[in-house]
N, C-alpha and C. Protein backbone atom coordinates (compact mmCIF):
# COMPACT_ATOMS: atom_id res chain seq x y z
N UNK A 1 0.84 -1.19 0.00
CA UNK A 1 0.00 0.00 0.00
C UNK A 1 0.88 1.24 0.00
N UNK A 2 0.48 2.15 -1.12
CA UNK A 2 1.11 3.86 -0.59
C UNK A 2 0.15 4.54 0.02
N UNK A 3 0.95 5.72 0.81
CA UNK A 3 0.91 6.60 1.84
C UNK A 3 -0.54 7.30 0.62
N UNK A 4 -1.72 7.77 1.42
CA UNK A 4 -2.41 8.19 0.70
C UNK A 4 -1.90 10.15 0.30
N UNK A 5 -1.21 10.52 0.98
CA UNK A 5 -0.73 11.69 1.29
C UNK A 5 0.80 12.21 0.32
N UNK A 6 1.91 11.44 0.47
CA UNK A 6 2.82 11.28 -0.68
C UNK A 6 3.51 10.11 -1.03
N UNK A 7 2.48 9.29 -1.30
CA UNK A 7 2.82 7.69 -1.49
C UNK A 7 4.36 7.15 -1.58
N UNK A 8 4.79 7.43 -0.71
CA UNK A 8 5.63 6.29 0.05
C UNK A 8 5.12 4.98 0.11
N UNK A 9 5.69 4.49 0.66
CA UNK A 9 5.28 2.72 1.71
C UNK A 9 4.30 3.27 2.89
N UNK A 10 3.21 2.67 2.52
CA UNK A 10 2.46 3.06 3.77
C UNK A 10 2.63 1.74 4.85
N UNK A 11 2.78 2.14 6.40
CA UNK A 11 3.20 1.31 7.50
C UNK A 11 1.93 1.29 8.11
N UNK A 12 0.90 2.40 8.44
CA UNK A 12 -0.08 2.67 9.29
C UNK A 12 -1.17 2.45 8.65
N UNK A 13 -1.94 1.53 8.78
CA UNK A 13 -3.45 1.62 8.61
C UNK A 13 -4.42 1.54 8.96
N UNK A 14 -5.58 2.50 9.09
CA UNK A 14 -6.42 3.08 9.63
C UNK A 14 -7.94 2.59 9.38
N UNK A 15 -8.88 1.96 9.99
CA UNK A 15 -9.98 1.83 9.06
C UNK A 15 -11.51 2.16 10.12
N UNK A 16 -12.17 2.19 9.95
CA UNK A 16 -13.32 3.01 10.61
C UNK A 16 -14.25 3.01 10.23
N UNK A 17 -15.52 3.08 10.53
CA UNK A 17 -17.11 2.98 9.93
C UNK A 17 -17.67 4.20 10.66
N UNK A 18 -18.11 5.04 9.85
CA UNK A 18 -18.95 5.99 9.77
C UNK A 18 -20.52 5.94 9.34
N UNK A 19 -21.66 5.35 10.05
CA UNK A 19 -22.57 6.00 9.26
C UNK A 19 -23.06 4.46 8.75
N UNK A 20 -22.69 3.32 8.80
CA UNK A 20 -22.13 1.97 8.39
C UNK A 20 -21.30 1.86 6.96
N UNK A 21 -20.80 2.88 6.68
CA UNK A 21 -19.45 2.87 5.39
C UNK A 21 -18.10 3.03 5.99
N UNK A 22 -17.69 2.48 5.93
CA UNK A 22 -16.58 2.17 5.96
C UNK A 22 -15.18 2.73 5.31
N UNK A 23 -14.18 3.52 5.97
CA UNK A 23 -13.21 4.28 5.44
C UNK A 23 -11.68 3.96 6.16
N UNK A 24 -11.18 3.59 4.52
CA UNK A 24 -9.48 3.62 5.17
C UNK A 24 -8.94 4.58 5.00
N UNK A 25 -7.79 4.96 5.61
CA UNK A 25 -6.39 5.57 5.97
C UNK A 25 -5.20 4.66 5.72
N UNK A 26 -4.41 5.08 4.43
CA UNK A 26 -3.53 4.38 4.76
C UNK A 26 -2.21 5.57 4.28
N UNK A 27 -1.09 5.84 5.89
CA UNK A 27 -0.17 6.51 5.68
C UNK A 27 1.00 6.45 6.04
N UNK A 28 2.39 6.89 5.55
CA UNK A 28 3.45 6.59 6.10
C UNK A 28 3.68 7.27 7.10
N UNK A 29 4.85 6.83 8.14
CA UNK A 29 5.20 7.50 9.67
C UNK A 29 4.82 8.96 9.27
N UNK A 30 6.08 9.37 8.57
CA UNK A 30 5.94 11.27 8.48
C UNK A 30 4.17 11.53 8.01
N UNK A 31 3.61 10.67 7.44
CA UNK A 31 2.32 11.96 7.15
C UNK A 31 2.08 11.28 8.52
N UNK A 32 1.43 10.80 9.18
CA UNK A 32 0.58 9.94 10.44
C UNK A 32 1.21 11.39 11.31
N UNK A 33 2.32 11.42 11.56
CA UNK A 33 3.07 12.17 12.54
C UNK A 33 2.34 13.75 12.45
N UNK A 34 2.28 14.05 11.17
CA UNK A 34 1.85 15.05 10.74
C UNK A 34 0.27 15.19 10.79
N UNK A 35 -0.30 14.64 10.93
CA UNK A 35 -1.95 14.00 10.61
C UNK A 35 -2.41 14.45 12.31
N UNK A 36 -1.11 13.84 12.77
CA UNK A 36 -1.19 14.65 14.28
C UNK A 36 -1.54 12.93 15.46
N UNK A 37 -0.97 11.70 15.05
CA UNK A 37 -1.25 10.62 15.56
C UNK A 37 0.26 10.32 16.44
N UNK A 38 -0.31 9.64 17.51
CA UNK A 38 0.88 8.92 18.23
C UNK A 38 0.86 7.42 17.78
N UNK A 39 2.16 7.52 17.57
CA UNK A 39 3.01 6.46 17.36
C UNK A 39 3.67 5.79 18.30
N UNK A 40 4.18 4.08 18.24
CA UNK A 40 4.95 4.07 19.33
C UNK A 40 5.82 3.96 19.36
N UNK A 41 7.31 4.28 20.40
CA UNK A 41 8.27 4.31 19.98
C UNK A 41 9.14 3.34 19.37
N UNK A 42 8.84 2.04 19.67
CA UNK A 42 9.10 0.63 18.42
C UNK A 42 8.09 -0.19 18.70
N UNK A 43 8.81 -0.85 17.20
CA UNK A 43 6.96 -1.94 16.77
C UNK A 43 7.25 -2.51 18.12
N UNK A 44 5.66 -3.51 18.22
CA UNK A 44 5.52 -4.28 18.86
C UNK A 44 6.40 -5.40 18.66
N UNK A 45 6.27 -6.07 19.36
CA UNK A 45 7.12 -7.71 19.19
C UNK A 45 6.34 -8.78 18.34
N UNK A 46 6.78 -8.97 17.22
CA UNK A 46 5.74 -9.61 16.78
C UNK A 46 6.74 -11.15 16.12
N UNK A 47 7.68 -11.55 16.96
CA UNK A 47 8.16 -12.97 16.87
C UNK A 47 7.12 -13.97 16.83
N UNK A 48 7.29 -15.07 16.03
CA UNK A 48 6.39 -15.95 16.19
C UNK A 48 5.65 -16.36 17.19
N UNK A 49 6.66 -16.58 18.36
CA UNK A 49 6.54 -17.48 19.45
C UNK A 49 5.64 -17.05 20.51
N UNK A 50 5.86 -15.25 20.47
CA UNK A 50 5.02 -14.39 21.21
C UNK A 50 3.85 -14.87 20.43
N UNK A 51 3.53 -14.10 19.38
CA UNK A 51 2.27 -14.16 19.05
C UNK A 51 1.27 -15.42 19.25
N UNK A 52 1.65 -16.47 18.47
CA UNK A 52 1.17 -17.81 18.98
C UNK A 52 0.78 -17.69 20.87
N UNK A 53 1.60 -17.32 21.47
CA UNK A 53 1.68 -17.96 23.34
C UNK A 53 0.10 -16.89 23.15
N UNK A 54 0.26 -15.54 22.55
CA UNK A 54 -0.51 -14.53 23.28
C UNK A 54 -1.99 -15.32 22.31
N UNK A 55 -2.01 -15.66 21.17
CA UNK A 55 -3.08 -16.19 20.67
C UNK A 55 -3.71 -17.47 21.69
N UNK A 56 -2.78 -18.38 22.06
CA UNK A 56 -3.34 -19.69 22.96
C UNK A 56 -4.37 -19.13 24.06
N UNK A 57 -3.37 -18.32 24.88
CA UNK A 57 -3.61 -18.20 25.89
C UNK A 57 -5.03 -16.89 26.46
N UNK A 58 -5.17 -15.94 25.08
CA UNK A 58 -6.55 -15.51 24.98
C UNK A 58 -7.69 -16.48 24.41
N UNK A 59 -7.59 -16.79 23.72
CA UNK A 59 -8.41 -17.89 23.11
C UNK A 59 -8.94 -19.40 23.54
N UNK A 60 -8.07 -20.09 24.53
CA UNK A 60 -7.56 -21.17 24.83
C UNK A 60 -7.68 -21.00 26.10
N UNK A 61 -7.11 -20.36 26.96
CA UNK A 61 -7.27 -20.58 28.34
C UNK A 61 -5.78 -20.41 28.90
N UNK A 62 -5.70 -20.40 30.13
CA UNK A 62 -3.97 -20.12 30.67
C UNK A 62 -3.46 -21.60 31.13
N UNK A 63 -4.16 -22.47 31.30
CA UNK A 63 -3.63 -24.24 31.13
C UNK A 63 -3.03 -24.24 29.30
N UNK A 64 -3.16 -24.18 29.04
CA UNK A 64 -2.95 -24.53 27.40
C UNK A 64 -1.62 -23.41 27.31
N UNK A 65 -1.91 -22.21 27.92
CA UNK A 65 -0.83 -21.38 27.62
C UNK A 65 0.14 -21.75 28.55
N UNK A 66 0.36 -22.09 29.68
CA UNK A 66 1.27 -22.65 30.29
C UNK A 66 1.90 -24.05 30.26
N UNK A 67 0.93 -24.84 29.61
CA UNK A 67 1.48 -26.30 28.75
C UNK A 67 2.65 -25.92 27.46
N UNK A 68 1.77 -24.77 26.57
CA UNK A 68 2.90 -24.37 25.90
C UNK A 68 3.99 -23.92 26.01
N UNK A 69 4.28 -23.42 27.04
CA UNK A 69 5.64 -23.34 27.66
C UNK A 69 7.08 -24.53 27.82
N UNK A 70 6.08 -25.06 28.25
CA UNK A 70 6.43 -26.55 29.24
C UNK A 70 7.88 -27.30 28.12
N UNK A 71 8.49 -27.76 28.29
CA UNK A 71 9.56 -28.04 27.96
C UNK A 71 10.03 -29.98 28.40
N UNK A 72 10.05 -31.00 27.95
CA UNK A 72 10.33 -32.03 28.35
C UNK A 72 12.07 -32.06 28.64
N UNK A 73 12.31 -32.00 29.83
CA UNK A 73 13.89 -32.46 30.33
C UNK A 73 14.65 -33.21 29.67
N UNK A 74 14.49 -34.03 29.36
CA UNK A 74 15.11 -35.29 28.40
C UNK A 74 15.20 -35.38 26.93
N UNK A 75 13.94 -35.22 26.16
CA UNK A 75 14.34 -35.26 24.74
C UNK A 75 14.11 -33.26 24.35
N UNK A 76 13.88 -32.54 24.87
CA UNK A 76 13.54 -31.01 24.16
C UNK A 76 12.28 -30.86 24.00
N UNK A 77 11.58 -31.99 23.68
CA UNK A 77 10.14 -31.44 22.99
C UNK A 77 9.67 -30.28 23.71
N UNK A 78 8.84 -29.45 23.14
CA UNK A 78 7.80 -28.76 24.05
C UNK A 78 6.35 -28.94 23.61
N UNK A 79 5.38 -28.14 24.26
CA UNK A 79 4.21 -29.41 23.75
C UNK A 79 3.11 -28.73 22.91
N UNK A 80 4.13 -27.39 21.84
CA UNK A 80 3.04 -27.04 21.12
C UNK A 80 3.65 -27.57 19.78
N UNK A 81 5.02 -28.34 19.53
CA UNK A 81 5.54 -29.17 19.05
C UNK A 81 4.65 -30.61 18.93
N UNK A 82 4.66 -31.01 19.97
CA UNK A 82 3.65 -32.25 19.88
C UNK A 82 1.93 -31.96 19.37
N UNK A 83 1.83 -30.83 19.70
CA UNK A 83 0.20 -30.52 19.10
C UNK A 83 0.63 -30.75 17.81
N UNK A 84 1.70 -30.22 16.86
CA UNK A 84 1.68 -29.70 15.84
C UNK A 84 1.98 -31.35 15.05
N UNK A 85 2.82 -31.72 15.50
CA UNK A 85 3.03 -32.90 15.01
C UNK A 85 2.61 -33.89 15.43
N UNK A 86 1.78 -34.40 16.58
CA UNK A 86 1.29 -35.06 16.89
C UNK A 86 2.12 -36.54 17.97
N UNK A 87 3.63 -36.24 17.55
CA UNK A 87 4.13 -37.15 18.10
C UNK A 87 4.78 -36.57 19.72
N UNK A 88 5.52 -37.73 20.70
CA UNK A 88 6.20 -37.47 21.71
C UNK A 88 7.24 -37.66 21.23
N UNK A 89 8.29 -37.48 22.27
CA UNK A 89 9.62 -37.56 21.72
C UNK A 89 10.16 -38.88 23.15
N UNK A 90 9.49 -39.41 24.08
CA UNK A 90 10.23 -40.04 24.78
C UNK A 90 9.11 -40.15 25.70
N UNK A 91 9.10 -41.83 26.38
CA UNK A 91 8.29 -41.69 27.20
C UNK A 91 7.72 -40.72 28.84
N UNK A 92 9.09 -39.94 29.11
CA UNK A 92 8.91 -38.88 30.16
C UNK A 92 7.34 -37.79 29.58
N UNK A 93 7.56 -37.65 28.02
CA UNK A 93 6.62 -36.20 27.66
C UNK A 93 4.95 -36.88 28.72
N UNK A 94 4.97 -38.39 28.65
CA UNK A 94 3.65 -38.46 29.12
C UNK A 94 3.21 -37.61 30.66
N UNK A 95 4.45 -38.04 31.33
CA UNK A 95 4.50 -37.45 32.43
C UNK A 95 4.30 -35.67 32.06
N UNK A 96 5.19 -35.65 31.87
CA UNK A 96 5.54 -33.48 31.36
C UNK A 96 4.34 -32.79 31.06
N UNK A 97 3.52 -33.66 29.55
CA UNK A 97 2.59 -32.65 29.13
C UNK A 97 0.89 -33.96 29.40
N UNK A 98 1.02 -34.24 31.03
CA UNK A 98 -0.18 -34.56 31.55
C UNK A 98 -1.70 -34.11 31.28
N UNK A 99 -0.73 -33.09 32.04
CA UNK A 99 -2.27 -32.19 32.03
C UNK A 99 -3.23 -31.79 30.45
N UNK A 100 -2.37 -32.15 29.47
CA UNK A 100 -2.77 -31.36 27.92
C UNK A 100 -2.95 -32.75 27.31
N UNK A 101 -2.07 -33.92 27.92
CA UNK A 101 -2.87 -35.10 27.07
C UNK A 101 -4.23 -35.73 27.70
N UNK A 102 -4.31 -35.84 28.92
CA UNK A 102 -5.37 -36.51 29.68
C UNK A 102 -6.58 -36.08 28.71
N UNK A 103 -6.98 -35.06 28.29
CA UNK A 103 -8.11 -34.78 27.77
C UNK A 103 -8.07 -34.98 26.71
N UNK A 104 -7.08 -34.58 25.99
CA UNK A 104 -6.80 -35.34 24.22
C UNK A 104 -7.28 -36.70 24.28
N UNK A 105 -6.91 -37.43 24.91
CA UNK A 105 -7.17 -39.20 25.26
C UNK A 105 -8.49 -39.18 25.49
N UNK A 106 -8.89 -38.74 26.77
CA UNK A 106 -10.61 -38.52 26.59
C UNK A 106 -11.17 -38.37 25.60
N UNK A 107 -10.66 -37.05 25.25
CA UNK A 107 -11.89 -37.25 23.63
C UNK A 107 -12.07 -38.04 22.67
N UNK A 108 -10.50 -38.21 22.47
CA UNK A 108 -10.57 -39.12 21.29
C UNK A 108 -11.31 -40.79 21.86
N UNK A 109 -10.59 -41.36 23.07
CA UNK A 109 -11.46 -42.80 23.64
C UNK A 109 -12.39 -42.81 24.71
N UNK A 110 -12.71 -41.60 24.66
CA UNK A 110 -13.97 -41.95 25.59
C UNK A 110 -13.41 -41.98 27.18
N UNK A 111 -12.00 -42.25 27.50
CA UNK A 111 -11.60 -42.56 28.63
C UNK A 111 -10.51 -42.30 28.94
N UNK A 112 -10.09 -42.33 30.35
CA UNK A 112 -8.56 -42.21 30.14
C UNK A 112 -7.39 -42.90 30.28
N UNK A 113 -8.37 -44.69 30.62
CA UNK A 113 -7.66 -45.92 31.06
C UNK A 113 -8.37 -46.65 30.04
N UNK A 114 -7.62 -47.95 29.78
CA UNK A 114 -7.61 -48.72 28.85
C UNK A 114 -9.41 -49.54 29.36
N UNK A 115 -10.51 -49.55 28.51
CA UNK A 115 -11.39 -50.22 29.00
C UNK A 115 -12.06 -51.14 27.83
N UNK A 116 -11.31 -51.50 26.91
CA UNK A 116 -11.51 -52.18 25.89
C UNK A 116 -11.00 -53.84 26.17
N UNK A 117 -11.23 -54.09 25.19
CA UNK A 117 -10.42 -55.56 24.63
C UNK A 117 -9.08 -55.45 25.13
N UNK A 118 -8.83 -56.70 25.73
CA UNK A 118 -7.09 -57.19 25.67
C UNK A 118 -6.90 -57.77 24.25
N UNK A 119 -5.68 -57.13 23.92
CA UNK A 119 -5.23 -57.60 22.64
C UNK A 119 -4.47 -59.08 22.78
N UNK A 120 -4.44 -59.55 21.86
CA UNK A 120 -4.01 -60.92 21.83
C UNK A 120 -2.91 -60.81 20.16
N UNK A 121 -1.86 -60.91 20.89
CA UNK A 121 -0.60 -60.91 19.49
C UNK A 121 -1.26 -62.13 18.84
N UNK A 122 -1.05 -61.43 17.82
CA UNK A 122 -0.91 -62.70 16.30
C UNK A 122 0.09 -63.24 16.65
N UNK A 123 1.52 -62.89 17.06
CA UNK A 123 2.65 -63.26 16.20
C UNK A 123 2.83 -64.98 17.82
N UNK A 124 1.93 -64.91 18.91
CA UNK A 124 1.75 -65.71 19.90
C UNK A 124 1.21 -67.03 19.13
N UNK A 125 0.68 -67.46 18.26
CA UNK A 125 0.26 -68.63 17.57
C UNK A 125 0.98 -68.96 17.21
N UNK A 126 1.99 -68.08 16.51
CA UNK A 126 2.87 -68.33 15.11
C UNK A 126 4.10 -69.24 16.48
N UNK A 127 4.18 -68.86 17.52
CA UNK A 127 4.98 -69.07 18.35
C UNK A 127 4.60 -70.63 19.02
N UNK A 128 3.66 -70.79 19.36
CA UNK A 128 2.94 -71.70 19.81
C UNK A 128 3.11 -72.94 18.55
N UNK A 129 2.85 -72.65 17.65
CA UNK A 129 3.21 -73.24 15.88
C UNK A 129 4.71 -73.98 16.29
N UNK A 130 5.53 -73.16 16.54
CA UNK A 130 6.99 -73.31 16.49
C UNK A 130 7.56 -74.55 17.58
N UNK A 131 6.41 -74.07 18.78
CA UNK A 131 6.94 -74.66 19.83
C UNK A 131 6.78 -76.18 19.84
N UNK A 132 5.21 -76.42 19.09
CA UNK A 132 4.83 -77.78 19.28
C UNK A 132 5.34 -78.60 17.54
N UNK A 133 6.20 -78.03 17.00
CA UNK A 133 7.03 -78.57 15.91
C UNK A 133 8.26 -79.08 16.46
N UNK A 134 8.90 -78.53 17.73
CA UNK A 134 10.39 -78.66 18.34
C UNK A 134 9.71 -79.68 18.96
N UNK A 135 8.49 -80.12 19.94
CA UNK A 135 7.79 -80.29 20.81
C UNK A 135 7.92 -82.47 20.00
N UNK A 136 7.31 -82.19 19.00
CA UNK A 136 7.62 -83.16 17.97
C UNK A 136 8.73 -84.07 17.92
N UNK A 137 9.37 -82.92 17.05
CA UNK A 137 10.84 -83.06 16.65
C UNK A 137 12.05 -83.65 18.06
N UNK A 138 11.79 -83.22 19.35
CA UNK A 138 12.12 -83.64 20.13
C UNK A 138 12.05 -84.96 20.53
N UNK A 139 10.66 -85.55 21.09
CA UNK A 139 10.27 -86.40 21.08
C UNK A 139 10.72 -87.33 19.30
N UNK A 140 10.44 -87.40 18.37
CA UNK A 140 11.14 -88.33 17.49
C UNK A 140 12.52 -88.73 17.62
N UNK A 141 13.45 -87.92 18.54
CA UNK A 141 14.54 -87.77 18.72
C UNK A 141 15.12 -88.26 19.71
N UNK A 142 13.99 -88.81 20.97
CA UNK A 142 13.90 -89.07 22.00
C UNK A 142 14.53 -88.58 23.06
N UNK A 143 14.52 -86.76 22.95
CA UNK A 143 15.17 -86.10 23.77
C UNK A 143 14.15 -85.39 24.57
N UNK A 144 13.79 -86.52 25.38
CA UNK A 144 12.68 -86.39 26.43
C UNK A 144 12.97 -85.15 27.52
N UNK A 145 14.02 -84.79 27.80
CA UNK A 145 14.41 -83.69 28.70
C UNK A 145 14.12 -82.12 27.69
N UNK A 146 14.36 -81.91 26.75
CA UNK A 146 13.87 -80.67 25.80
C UNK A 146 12.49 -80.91 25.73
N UNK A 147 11.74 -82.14 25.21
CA UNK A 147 10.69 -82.23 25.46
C UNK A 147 9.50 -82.09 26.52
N UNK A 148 10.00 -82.11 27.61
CA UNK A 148 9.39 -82.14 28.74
C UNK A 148 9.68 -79.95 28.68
N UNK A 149 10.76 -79.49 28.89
CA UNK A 149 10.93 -77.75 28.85
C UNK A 149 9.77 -77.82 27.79
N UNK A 150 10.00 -78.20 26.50
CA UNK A 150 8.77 -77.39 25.62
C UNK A 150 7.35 -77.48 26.20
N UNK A 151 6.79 -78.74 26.44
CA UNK A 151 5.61 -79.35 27.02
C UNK A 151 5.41 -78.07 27.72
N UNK A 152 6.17 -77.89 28.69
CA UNK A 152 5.97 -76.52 30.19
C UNK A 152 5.25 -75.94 29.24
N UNK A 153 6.18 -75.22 28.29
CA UNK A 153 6.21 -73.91 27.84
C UNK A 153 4.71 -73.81 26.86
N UNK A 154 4.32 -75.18 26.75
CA UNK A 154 3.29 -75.22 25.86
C UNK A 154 1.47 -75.48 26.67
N UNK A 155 2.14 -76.01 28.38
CA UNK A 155 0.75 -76.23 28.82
C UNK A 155 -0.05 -75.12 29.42
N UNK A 156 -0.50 -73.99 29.02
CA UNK A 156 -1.04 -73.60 29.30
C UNK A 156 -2.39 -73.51 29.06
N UNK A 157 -2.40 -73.81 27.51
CA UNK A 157 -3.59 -74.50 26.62
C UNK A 157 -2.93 -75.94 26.64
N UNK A 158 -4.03 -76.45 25.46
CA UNK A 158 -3.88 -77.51 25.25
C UNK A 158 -2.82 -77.79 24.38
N UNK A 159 -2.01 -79.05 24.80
CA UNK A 159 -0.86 -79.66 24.11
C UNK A 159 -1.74 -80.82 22.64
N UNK A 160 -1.03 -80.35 21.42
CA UNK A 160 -1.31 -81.35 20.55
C UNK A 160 -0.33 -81.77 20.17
N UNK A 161 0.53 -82.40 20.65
CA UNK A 161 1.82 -83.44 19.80
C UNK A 161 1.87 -84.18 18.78
């Protein structure tokens, strides 16, 4: 934008409703100065990091803005890092950013402890498979002492030899 006054780079802009129409201003320092407006003596701070904290923490609440702070000891993360990406960096962050996951977990499962199904590995059959093949193979071999360890390892269900 130029200065509406002697088009420069305009820095300042002005906008306002009169009447319900609506009117801009747009001018550089020297006309504004001249226009008869205070200025301040340097910009605001407008680093990322500020802006974001000051956006959370009006919008969001001062838990969220003080989570964003928060810093994990061990791997660096901080936990507007993990919002963003979704991941942790080490099992401590569970501890660190508590307070900001407990409710993430809620929403997404309903809970905040496991109240589902116990999972049952696939790869436990494939194992069980293995065991009562040695289990076999032993016994044809008549190495009744390996046989008898596998047996253990196999009675918890049922043994099919």
């Amino acid at each position: 934008m130029r200065c509406q006054r002697c088009h420069k780079e305009a820095s300042i802009h002005l906008t306002e409703r009169v009447k319900g129409q609506r009117r801009e201003l747009h001018l550089c320092p020297g006309c504004a100065k001249k226009a008869g407006l205070t200025l301040p003596d340097s910009p605001p701070d407008l680093a990322l990091d500020s802006v974001v904290q000051t956006l959370i923490v009006a919008h969001v609440g001062e838990l969220v803005g003080e989570l964003a702070e928060r810093t994990c000891p061990d791997c660096g993360l901080k936990f507007m890092e993990f919002r963003a990406g979704g991941r942790l960096g080490c099992p401590r962050d569970y501890r660190v950013f508590a307070a900001g996951l407990l409710p993430l977990i809620q929403r997404y499962h309903g809970a905040t402890r496991h109240v589902g199904k116990t999972a049952r590995p696939a790869d436990r059959a494939e194992e069980r498979l293995r065991l009562r093949t040695r289990l076999r193979e032993a016994i044809a071999r008549e190495d009744y002492e390996e046989a008898a360890r596998l047996r253990d390892q196999l009675r918890p269900e049922e043994i099919q030899a």
